[in-house]
Structure formats: C-alpha cells, structure tokens
Protein backbone atom coordinates (compact mmCIF):
# COMPACT_ATOMS: atom_id res chain seq x y z
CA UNK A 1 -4.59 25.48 10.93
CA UNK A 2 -6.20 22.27 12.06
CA UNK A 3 -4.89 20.82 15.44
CA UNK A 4 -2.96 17.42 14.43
CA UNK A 5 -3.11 15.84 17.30
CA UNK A 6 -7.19 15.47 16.65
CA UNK A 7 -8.13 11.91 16.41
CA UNK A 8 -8.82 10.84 12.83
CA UNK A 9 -12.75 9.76 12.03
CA UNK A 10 -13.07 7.23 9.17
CA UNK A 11 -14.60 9.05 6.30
CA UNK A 12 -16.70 7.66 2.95
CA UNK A 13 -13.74 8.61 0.82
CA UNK A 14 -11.76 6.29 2.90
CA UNK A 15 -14.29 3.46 2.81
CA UNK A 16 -12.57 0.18 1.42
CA UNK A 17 -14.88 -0.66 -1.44
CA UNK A 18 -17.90 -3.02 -1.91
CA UNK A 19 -16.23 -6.90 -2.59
CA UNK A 20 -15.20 -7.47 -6.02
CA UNK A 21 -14.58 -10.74 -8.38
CA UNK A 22 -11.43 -11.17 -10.11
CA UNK A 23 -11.80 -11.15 -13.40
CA UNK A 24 -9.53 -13.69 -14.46
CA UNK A 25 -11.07 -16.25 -12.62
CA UNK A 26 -14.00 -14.92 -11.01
CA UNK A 27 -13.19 -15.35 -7.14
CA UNK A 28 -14.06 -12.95 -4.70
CA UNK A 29 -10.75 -10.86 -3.78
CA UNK A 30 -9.29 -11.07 -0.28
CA UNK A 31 -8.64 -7.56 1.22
CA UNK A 32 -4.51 -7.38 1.88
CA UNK A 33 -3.81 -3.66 3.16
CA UNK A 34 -5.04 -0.02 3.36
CA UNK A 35 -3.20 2.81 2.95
CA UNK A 36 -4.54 6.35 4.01
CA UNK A 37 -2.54 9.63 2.96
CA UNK A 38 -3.27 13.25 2.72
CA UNK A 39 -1.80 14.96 -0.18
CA UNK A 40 -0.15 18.37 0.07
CA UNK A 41 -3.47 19.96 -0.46
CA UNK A 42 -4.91 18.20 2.09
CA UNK A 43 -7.20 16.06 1.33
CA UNK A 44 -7.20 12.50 2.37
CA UNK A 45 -6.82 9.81 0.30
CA UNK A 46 -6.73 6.17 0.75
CA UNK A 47 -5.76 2.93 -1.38
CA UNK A 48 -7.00 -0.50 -0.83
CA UNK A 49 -4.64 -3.54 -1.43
CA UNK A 50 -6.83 -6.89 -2.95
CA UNK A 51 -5.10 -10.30 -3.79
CA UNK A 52 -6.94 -12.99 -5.82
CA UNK A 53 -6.56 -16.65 -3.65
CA UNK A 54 -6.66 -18.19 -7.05
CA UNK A 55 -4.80 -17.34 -9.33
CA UNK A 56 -2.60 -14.37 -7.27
CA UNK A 57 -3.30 -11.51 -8.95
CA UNK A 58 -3.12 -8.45 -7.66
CA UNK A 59 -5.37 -5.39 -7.75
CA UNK A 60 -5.73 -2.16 -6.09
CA UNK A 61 -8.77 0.59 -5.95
CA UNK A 62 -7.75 4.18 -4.73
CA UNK A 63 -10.49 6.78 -3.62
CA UNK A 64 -8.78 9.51 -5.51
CA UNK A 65 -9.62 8.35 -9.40
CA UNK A 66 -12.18 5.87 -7.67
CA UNK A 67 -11.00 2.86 -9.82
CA UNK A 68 -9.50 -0.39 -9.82
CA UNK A 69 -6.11 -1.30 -11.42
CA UNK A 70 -4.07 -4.50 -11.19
CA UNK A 71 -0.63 -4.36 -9.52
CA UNK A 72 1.95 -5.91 -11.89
C-alpha cells in the first residue's frame, strides 16, 4: 500500500495543457483553476478550468478523455 503521507510530484498526466483560442472569438483562454483527483482505482486525474476574457465562455480539458468541453 503506498505511504500517503509521500509528497505528491507533478506528473505529465497532470500537466495543464498547451494555451488554447476560444473558438467563438478567437482569444487566448485565461487559466481559472485545477483540479487533481485520484479515482478509486487509483490513478490520478486532473481537470483544468479556462475562461474566455471576451466573450465569458467557459471551457474545461480533463487528462482522463484528454479533451476539451465547454462548461454551460
């Protein structure tokens, strides 16, 4: 069982992503939040919060399907 009181190294999974444009209005998205979990099997996952200073939409990319999705 691993020890849980082990510090917690930054892994690629858990990399925000490379910038990104919105595509509404093709702005570069401002990072909001992270948010790093581990599952019940373990692995560690982690979701990245974007907001577009434009027009305010809202996006999000998750390392566990590795896409983006807009928050409605």
């Amino acid at each position: 069982m691993p020890d849980i009181r082990a510090p917690r190294t930054p892994s690629s999974d858990t990399a925000p992503p490379p910038g990104r444009r919105c595509p509404r209005c093709r702005v570069t998205l401002q990072h909001e939040r992270s948010y790093t979990t581990r599952g019940l099997s373990g692995v560690v996952s982690s979701e990245h919060r974007y907001v577009c200073p434009a027009c305010d939409a809202q996006f999000r990319w998750s390392s566990r399907d590795q896409r983006w999705r807009e928050v409605h």
